[in-house]
C-alpha atoms as a PDB file:
ATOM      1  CA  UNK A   1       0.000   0.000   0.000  1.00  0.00           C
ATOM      2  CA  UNK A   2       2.916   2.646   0.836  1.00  0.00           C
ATOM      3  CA  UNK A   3       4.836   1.665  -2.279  1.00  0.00           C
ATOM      4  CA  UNK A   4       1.563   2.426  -4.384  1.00  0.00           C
ATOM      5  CA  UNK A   5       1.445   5.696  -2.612  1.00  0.00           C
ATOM      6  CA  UNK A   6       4.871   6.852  -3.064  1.00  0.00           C
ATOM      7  CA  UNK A   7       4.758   5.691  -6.741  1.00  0.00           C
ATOM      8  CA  UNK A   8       1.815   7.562  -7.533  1.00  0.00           C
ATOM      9  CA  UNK A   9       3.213  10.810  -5.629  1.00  0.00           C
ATOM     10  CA  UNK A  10       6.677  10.078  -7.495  1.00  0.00           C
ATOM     11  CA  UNK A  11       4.501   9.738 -11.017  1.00  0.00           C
ATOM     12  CA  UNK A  12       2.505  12.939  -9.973  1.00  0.00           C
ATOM     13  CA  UNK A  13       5.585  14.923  -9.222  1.00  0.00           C
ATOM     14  CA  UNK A  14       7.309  14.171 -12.271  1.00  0.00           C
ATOM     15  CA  UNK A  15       3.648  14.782 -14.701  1.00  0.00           C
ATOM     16  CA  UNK A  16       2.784  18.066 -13.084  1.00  0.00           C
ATOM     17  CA  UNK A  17       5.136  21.019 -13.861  1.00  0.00           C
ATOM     18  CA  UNK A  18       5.907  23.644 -10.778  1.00  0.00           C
ATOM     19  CA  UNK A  19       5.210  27.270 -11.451  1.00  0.00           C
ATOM     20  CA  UNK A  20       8.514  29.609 -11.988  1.00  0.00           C
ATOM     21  CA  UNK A  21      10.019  30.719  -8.442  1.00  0.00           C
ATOM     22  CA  UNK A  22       9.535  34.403  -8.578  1.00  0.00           C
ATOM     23  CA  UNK A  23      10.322  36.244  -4.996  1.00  0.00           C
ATOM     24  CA  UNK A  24      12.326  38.814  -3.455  1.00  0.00           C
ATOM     25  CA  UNK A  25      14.968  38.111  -0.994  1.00  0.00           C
ATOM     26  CA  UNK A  26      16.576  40.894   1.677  1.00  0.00           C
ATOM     27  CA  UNK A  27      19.528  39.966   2.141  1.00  0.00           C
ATOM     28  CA  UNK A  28      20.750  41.590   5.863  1.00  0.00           C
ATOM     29  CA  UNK A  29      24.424  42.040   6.356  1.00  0.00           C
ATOM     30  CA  UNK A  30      24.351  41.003  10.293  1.00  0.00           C
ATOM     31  CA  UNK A  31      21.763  38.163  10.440  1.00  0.00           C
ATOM     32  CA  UNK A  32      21.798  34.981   8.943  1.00  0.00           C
ATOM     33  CA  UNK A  33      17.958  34.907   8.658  1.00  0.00           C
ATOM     34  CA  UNK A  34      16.956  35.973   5.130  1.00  0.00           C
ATOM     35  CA  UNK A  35      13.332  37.180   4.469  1.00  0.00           C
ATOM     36  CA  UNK A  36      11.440  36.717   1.491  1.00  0.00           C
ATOM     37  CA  UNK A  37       8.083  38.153  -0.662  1.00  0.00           C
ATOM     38  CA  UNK A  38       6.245  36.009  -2.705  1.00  0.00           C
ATOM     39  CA  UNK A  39       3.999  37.502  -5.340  1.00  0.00           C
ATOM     40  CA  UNK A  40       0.868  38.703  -4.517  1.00  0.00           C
ATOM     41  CA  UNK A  41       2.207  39.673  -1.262  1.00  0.00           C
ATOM     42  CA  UNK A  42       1.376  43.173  -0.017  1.00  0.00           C
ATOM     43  CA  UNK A  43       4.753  45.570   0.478  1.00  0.00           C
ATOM     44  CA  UNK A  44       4.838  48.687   1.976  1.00  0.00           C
ATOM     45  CA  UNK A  45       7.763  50.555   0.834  1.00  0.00           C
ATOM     46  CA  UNK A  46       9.783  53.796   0.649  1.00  0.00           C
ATOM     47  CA  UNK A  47      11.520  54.919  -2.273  1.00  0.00           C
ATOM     48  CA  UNK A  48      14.831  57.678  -2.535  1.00  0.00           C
ATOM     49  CA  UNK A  49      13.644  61.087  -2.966  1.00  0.00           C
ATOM     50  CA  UNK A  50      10.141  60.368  -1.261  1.00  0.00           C
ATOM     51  CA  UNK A  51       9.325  61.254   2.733  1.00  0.00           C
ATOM     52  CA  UNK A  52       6.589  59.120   2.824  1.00  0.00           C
ATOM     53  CA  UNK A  53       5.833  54.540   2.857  1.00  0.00           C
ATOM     54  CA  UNK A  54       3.818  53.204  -0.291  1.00  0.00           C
ATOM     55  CA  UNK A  55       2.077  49.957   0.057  1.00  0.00           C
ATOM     56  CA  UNK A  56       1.288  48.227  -3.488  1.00  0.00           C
ATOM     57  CA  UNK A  57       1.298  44.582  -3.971  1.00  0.00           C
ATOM     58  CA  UNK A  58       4.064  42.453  -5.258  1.00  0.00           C
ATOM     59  CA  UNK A  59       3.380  40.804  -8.760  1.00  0.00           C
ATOM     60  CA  UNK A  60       6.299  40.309 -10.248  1.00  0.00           C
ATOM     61  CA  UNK A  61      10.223  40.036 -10.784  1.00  0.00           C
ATOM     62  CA  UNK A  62      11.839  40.573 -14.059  1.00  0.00           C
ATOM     63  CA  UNK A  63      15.596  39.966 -14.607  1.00  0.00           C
ATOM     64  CA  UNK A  64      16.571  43.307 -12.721  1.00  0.00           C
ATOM     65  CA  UNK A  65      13.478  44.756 -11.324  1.00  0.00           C
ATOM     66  CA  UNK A  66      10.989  44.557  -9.003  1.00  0.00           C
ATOM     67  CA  UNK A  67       7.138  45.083 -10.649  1.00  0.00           C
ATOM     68  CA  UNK A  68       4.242  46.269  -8.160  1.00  0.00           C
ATOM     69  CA  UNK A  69       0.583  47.011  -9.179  1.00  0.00           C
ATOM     70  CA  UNK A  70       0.474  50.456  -8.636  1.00  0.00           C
ATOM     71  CA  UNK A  71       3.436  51.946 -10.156  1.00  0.00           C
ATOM     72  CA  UNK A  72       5.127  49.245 -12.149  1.00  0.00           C
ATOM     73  CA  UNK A  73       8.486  48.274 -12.608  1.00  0.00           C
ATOM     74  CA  UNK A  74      11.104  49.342  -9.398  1.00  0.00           C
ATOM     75  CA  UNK A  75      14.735  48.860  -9.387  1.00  0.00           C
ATOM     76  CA  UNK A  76      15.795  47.744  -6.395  1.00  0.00           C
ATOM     77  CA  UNK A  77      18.632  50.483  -6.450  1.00  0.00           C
ATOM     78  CA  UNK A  78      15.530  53.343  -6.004  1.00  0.00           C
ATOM     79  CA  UNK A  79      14.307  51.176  -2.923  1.00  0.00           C
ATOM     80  CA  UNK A  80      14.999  52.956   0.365  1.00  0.00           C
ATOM     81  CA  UNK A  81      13.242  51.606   2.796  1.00  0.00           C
ATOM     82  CA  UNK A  82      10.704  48.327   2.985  1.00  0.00           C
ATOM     83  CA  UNK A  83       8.447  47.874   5.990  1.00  0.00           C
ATOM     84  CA  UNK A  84       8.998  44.041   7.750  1.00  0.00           C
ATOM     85  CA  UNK A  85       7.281  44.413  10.889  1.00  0.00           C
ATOM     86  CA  UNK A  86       4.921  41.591  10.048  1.00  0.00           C
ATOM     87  CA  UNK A  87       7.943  39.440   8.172  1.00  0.00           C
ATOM     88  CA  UNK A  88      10.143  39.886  11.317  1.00  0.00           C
ATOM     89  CA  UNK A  89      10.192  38.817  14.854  1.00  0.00           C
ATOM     90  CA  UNK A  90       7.795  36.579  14.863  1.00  0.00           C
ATOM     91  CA  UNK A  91       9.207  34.750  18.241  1.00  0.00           C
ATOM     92  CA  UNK A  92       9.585  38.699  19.845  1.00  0.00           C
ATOM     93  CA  UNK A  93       5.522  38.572  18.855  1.00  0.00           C
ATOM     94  CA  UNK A  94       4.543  35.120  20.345  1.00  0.00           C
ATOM     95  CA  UNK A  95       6.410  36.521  23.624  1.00  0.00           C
ATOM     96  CA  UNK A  96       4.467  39.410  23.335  1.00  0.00           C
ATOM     97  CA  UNK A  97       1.053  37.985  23.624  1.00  0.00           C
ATOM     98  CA  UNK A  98       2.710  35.446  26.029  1.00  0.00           C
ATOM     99  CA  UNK A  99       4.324  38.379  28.394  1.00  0.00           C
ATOM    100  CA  UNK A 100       0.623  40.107  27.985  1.00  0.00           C
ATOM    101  CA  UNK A 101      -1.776  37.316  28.729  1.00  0.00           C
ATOM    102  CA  UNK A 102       0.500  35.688  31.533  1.00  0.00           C
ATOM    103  CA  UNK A 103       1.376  38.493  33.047  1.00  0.00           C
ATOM    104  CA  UNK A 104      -2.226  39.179  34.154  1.00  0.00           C
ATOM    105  CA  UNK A 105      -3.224  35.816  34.318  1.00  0.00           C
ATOM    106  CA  UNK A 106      -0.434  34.486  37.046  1.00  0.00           C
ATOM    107  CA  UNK A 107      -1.552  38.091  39.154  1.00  0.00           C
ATOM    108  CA  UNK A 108      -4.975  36.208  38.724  1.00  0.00           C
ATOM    109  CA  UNK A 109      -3.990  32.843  40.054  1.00  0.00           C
ATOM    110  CA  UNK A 110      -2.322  33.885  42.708  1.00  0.00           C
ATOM    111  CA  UNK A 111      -5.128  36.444  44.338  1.00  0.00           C
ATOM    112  CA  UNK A 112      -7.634  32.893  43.973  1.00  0.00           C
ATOM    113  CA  UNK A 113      -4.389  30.642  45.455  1.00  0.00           C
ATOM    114  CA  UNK A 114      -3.611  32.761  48.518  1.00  0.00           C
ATOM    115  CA  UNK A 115      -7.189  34.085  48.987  1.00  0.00           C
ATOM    116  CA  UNK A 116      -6.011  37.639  49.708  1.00  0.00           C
ATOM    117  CA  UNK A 117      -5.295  40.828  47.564  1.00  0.00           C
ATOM    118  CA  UNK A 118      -2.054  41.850  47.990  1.00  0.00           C
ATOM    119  CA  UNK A 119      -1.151  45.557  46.512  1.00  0.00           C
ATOM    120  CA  UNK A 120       2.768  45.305  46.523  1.00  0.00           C
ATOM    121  CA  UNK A 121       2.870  41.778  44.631  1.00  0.00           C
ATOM    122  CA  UNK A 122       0.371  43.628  42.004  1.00  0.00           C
ATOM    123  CA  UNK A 123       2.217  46.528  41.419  1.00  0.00           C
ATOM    124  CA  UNK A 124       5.580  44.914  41.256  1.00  0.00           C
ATOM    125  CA  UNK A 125       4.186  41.976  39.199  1.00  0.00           C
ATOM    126  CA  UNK A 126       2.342  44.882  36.537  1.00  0.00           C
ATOM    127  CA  UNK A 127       5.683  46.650  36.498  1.00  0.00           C
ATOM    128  CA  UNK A 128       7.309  43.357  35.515  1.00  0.00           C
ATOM    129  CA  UNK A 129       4.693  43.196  33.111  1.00  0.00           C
ATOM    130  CA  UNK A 130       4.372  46.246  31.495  1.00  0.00           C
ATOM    131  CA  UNK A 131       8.232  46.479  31.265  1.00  0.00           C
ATOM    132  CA  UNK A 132       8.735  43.213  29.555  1.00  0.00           C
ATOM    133  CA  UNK A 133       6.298  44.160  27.193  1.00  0.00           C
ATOM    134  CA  UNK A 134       7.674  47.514  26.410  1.00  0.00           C
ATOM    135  CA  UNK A 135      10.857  46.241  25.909  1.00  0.00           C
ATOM    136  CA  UNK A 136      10.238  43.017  23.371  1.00  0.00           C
ATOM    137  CA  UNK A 137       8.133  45.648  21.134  1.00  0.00           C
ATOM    138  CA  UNK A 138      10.750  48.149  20.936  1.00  0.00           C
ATOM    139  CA  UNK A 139      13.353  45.262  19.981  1.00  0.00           C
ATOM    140  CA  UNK A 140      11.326  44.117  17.617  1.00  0.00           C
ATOM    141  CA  UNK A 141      13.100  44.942  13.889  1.00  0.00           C
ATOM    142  CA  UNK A 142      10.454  47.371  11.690  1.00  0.00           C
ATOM    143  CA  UNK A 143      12.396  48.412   8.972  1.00  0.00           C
ATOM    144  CA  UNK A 144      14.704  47.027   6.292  1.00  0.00           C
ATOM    145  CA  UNK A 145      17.162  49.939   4.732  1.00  0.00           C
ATOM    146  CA  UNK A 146      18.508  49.527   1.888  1.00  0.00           C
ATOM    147  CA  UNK A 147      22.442  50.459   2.239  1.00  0.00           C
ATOM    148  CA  UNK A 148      25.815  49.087   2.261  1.00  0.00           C
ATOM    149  CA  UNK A 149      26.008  45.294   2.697  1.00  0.00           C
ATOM    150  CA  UNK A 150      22.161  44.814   2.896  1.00  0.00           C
ATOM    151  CA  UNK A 151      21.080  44.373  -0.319  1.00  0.00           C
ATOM    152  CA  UNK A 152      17.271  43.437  -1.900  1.00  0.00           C
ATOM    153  CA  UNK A 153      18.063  40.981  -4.059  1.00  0.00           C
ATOM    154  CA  UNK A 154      14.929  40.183  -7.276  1.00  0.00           C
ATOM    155  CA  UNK A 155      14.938  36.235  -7.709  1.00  0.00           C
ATOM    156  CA  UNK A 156      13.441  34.806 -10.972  1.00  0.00           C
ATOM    157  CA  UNK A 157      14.151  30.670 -10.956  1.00  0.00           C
ATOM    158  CA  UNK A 158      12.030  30.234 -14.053  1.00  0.00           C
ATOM    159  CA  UNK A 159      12.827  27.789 -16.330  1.00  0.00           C
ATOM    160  CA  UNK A 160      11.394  28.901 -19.492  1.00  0.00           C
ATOM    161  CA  UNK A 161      13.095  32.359 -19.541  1.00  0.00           C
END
């Protein structure tokens, strides 16, 4: 029964032809962590000579640039800036909601536990709180700048081109 399975997954891999890998990789110059954008994927971006973030989606990549819906084809050379607070961090944001919820939540259990209310264990366990919280948000990478070593880099793994 397995070997039927795997031959008919093997015959179905080999049939069916994969799309072309299109995405954009930033490339940082510190971390080993790469993150990518796959098309269709929303960006929100700054370009040189602008004071002000764009968000268009991500459709394409063509040998050398970057194509969005909105204003078409980008260079990544006239990039500035790209937005990856929701690519980045995403262990800083599960201890976020962790540090939030349990932070409350143990003050909780422990006023039904002892039976009492006890003001100095809730303001020193809020303060713990509060300060953990403050301090995994502001840690938490936002931005991707384009400069020196870190470089946005347009991949295009298509075959047929």
């Amino acid at each position: 029964m397995k070997l039927k399975l795997f031959g008919t997954i093997l015959l179905c891999s080999i049939c069916f032809t994969l799309p072309a890998q299109k995405y954009l990789k930033l490339v940082h110059s510190f971390y080993h962590k790469q993150i990518t954008f796959k098309p269709g994927e929303r960006i929100r971006f700054q370009l040189k000579e602008e004071s002000f973030f764009r968000t268009d989606q991500f459709i394409d990549v063509q040998d050398t640039s970057i194509v969005f819906s909105g204003i078409g084809s980008v260079y990544p050379g006239q990039v500035n800036v790209i937005d990856i607070s929701n690519k980045s961090g995403l262990l800083l944001k599960m201890l976020q909601k962790f540090v939030l919820i349990g932070g409350p939540t143990f003050v909780l259990l422990d006023m039904i536990n002892s039976g009492k209310i006890d003001p100095g264990f809730i303001l020193i366990a809020g303060s713990i709180t509060v300060s953990l919280f403050t301090l995994l948000k502001v840690t938490q990478r936002k931005r991707f700048r384009h400069r020196g070593k870190n470089k946005i880099v347009p991949i295009n793994l298509s075959a047929n081109e």
